[in-house]
N, C-alpha and C. Protein backbone atom coordinates (compact mmCIF):
# COMPACT_ATOMS: atom_id res chain seq x y z
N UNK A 1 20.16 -10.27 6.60
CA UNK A 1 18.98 -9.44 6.60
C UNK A 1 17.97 -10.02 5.61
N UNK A 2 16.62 -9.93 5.71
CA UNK A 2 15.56 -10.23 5.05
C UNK A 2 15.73 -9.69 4.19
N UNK A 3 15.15 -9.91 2.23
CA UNK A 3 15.13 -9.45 1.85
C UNK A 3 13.73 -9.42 0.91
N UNK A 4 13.62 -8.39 0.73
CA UNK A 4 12.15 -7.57 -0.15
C UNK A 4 12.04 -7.84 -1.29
N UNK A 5 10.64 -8.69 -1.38
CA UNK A 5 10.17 -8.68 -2.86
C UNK A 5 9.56 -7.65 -3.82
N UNK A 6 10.50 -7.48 -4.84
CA UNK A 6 9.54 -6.77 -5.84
C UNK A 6 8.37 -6.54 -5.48
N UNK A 7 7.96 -5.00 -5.78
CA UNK A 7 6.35 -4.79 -6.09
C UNK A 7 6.17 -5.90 -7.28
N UNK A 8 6.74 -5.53 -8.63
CA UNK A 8 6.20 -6.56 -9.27
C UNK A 8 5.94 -7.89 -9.30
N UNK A 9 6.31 -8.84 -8.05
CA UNK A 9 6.37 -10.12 -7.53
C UNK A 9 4.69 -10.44 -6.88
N UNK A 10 4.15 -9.17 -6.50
CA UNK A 10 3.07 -9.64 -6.23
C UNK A 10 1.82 -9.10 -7.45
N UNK A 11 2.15 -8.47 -8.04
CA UNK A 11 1.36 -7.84 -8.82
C UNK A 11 -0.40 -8.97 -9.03
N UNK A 12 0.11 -10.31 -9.49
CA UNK A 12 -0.89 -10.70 -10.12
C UNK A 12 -1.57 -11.79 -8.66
N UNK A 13 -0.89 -11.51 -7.30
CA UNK A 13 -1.21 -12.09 -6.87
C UNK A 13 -2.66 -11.67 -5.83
N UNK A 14 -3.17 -12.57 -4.86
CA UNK A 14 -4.53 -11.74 -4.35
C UNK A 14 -4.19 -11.38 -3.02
N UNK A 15 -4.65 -10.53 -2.19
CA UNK A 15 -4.34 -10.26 -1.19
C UNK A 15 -4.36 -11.00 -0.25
N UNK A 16 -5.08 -11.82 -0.02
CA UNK A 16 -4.67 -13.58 0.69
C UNK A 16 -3.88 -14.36 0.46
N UNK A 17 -3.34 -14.45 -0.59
CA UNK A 17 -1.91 -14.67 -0.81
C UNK A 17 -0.95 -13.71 -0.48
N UNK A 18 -1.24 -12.64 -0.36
CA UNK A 18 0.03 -11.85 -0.18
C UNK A 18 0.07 -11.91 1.46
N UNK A 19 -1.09 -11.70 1.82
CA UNK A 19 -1.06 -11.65 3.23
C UNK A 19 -0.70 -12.83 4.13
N UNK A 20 -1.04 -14.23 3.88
CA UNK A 20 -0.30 -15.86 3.90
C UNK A 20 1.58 -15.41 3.98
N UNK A 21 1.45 -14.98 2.85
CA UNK A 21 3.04 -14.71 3.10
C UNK A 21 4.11 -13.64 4.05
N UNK A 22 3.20 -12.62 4.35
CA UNK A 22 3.72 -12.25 5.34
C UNK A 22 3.92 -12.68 6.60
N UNK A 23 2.15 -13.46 6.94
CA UNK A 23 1.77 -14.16 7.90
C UNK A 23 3.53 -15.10 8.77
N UNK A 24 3.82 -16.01 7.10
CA UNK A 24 4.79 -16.72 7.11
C UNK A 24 6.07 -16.39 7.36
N UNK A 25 6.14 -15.13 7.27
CA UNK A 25 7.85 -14.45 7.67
C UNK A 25 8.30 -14.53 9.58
N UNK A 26 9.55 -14.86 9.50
CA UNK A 26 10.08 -15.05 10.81
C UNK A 26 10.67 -13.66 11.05
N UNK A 27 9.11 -13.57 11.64
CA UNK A 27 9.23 -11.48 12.45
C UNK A 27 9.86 -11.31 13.17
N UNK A 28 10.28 -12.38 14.26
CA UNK A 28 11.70 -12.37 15.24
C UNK A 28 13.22 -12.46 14.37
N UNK A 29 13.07 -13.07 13.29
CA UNK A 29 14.24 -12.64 12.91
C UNK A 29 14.55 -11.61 12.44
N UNK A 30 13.54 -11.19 11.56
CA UNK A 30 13.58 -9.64 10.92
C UNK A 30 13.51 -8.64 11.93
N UNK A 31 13.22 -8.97 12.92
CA UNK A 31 13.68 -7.83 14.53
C UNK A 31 15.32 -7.74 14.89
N UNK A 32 15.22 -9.65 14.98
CA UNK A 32 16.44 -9.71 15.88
C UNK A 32 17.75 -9.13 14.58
N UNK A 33 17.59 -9.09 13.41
CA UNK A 33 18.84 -8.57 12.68
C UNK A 33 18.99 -7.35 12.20
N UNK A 34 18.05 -6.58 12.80
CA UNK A 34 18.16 -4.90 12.24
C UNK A 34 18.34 -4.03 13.63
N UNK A 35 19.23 -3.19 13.83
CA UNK A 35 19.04 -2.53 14.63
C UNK A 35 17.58 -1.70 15.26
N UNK A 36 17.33 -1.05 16.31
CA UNK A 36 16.38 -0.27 15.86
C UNK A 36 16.12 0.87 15.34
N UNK A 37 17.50 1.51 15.07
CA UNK A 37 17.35 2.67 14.25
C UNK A 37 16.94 1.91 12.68
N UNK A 38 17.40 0.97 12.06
CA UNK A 38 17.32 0.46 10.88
C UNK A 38 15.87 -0.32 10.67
N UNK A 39 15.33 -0.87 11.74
CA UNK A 39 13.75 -0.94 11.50
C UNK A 39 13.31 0.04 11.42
N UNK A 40 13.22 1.57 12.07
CA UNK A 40 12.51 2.22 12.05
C UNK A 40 12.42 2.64 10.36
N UNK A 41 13.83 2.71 10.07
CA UNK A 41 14.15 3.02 8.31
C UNK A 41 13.25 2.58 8.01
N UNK A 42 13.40 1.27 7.85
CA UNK A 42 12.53 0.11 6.88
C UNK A 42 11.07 0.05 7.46
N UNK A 43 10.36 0.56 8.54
CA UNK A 43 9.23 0.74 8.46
C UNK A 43 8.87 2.32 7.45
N UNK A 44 9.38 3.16 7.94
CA UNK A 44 9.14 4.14 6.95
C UNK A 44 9.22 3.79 5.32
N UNK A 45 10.32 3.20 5.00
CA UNK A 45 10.11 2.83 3.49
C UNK A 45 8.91 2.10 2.96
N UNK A 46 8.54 1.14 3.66
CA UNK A 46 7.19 0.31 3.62
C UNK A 46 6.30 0.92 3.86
N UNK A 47 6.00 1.70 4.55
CA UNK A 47 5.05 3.07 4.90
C UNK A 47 4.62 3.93 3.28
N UNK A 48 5.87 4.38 3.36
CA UNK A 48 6.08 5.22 2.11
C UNK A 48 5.74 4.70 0.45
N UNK A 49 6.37 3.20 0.49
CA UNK A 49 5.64 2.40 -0.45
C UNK A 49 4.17 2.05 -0.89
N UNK A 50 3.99 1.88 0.50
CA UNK A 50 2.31 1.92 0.70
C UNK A 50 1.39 2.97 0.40
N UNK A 51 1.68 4.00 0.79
CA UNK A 51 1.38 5.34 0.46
C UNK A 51 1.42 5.28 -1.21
N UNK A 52 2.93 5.40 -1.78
CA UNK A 52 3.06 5.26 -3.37
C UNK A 52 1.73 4.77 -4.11
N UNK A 53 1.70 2.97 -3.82
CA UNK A 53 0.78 2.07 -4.17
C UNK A 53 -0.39 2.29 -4.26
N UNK A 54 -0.99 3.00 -3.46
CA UNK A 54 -2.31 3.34 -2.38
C UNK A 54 -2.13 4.33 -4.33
N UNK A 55 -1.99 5.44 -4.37
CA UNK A 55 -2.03 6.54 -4.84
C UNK A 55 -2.36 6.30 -6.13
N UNK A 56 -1.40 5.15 -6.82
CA UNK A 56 -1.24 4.81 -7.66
C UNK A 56 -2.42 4.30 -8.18
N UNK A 57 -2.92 3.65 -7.56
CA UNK A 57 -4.43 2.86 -7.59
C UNK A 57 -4.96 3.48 -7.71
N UNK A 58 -5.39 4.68 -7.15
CA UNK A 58 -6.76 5.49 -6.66
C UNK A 58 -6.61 6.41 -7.99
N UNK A 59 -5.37 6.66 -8.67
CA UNK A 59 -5.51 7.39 -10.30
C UNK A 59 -6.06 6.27 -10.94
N UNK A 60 -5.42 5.02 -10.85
CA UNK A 60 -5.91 4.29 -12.11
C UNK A 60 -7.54 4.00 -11.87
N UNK A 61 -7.88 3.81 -10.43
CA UNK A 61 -9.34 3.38 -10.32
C UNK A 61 -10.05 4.98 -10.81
N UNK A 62 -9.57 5.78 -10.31
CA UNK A 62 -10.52 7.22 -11.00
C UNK A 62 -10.77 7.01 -12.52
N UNK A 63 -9.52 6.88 -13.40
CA UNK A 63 -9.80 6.99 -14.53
C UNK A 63 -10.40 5.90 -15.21
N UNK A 64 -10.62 4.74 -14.34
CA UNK A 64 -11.90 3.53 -14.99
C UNK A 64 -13.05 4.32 -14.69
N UNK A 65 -13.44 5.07 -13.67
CA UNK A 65 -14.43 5.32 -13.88
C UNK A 65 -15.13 4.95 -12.31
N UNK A 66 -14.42 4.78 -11.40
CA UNK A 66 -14.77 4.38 -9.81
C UNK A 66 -14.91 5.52 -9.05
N UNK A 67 -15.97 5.11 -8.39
CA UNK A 67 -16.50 6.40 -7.47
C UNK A 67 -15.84 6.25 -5.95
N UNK A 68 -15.73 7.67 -5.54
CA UNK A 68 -15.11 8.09 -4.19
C UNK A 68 -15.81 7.19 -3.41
N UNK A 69 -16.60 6.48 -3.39
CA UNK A 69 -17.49 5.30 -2.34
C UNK A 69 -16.53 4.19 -2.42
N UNK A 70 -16.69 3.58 -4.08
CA UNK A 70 -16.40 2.42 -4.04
C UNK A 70 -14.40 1.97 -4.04
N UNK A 71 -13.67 3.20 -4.29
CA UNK A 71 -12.23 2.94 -3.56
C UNK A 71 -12.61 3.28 -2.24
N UNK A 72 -13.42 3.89 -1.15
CA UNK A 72 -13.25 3.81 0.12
C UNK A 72 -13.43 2.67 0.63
N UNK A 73 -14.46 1.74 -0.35
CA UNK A 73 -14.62 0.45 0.04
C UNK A 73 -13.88 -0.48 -0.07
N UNK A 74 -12.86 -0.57 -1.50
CA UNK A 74 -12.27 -1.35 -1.53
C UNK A 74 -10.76 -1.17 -0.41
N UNK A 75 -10.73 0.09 -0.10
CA UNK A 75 -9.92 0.29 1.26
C UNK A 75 -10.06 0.17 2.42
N UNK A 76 -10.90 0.34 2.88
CA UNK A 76 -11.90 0.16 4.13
C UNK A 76 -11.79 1.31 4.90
N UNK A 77 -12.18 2.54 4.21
CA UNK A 77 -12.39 3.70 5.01
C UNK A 77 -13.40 4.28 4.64
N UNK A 78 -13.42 5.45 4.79
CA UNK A 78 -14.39 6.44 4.40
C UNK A 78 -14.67 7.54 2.93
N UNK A 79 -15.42 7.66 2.69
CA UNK A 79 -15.33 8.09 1.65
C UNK A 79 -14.64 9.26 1.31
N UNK A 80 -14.60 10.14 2.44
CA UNK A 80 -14.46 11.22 3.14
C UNK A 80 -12.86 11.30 3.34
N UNK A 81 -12.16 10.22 4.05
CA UNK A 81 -11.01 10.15 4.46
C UNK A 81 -10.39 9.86 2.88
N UNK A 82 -10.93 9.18 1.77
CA UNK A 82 -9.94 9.33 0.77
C UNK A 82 -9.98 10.28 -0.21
N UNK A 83 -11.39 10.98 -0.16
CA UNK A 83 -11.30 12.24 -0.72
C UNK A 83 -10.26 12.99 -0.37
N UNK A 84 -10.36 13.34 0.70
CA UNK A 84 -9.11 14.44 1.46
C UNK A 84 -7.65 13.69 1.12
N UNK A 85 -7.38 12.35 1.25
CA UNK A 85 -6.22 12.10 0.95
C UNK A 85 -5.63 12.06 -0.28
N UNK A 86 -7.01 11.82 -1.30
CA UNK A 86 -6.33 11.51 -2.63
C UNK A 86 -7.29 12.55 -3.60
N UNK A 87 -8.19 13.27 -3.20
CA UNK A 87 -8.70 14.58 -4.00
C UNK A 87 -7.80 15.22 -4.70
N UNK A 88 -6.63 15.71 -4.39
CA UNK A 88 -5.85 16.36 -5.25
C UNK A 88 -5.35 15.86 -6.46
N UNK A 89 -5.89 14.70 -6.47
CA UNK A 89 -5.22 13.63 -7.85
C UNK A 89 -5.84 13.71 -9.48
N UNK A 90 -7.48 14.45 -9.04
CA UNK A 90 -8.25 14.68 -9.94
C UNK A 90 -7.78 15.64 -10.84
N UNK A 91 -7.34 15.25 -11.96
CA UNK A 91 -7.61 16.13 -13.35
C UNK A 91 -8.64 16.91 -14.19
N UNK A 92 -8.47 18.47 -13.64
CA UNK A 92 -10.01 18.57 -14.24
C UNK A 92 -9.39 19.27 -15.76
N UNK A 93 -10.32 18.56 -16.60
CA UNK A 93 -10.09 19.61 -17.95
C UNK A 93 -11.51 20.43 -17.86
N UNK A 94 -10.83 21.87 -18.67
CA UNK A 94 -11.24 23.12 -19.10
C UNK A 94 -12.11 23.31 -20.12
């Protein structure tokens, strides 16, 4: 079975590099050796990771000081769509 790099493995790297390397993975093999109940697993975990990551960001970019525009941009959605997804993240003090 394929195996998964650390989040921290890519940390310092750029998303063209990260994406090169997926590019590079033998997707027929990573098919042909998992069942499909066990891909479906492992898409959900990667799903779910993503989600994590995603989240993770969007606190640390709030508290630099980044506006609901400019993480929609650096995501490529709407401003709108990450409000609603990640609005609840905001800390308001009293």
């Amino acid at each position: 079975m394929t195996e998964v790099a650390s989040v921290g493995a890519y940390k310092d790297r750029t998303c063209d590099e990260i994406t090169d390397d997926r590019v590079d993975l033998d997707k027929r093999a990573a098919v042909d050796d998992l069942t499909p109940n066990d891909g479906f697993r492992a898409v959900q975990a990667l799903r779910s990771l993503a989600d994590e990551l995603e989240a993770e960001h969007v606190v640390q970019a709030l508290a630099e000081g980044w506006s609901w525009a400019q993480i929609a941009e650096a995501l490529d959605v709407t401003r709108q769509a990450v409000q609603k997804k990640h609005g609840h993240r905001i800390v308001r003090e009293h």
